[in-house]
Protein backbone atom coordinates (compact mmCIF):
# COMPACT_ATOMS: atom_id res chain seq x y z
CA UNK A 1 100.32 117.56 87.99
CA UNK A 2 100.16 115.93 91.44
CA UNK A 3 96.71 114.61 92.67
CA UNK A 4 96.17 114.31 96.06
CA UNK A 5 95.62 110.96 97.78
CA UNK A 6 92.21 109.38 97.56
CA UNK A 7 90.40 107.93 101.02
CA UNK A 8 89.86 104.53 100.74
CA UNK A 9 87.10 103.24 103.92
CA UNK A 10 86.86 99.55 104.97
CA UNK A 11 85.97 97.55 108.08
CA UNK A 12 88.51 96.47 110.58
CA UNK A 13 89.02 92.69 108.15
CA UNK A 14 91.08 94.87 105.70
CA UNK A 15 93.59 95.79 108.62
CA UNK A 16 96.99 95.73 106.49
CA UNK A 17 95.40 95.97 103.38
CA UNK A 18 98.25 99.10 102.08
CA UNK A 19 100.61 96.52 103.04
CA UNK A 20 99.46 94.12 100.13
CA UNK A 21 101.63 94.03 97.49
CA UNK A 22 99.10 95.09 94.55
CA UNK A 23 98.77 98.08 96.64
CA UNK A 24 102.01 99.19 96.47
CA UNK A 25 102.75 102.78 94.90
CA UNK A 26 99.06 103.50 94.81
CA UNK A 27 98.17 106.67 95.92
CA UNK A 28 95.44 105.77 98.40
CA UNK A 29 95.14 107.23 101.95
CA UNK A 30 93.24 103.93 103.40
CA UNK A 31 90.61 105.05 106.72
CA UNK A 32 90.43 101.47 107.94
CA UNK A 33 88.04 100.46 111.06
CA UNK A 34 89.59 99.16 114.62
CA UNK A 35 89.43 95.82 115.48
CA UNK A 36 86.38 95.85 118.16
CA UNK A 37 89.19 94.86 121.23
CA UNK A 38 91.10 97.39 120.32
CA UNK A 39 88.24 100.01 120.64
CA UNK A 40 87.11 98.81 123.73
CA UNK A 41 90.23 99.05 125.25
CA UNK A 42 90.68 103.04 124.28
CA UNK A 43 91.66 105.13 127.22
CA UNK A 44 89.11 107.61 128.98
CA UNK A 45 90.72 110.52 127.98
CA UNK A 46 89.58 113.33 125.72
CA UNK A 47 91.87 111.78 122.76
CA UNK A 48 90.15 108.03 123.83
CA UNK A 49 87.00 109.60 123.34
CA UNK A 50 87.19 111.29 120.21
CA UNK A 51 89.07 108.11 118.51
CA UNK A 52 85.76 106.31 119.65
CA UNK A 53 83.74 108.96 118.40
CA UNK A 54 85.82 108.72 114.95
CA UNK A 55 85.47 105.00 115.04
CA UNK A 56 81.53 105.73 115.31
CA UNK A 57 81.62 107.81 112.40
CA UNK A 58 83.61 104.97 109.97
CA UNK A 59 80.83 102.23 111.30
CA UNK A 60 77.95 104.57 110.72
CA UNK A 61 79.18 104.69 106.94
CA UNK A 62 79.46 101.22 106.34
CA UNK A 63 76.20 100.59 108.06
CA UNK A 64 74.53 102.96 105.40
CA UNK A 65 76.71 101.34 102.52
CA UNK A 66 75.91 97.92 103.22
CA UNK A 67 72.10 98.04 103.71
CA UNK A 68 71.04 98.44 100.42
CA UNK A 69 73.79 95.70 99.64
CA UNK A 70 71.67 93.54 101.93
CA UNK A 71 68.34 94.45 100.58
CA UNK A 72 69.42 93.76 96.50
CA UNK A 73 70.64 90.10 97.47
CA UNK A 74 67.35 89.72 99.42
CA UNK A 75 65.45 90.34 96.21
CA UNK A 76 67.68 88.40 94.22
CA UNK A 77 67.29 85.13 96.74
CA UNK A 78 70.73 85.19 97.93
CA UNK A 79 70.25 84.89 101.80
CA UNK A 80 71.34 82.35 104.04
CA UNK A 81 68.88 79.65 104.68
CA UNK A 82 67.87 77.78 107.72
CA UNK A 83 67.23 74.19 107.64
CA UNK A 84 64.24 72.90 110.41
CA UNK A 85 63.97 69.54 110.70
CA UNK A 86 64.98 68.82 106.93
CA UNK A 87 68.55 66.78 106.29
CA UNK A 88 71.17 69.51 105.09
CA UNK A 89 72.67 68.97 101.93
């Protein structure tokens, strides 16, 4: 029985990720992010716009995936910290 491909999201850092070799033969259809530049620099056409509007869509996901990400290490102490007027480590 053939299955059909699974989406796979990810922000524009995992650009070439199906090119990774223990990605190979893995049936994955990968929806990555653009690079920001490469957004910006979309056309003004109708096809320009709807990429954009697609490109919305995959940064409005991750936004909702990562916030309770960011939340969970807050509780656990795991933030960055700032360092006034005391020597860093």
């Amino acid at each position: 029985m053939e299955f059909a491909a699974r989406p796979r999201r990810g922000d524009a850092g995992y650009q070439g990720v199906e090119k990774r070799k223990e990605n190979q033969g893995l049936r994955i259809q990968w929806e990555i992010a653009m690079r920001a530049g490469k957004r910006k620099a979309l056309p003004d056409t109708p096809v320009g716009r709807l990429q954009e509007r697609i490109e919305k869509a995959k940064a409005s996901i991750r936004a909702k995936v990562e916030h309770p990400f960011k939340i969970i290490k807050n509780l656990f102490g795991m933030k960055k910290v700032s360092y006034r007027g005391l020597a860093k480590n």
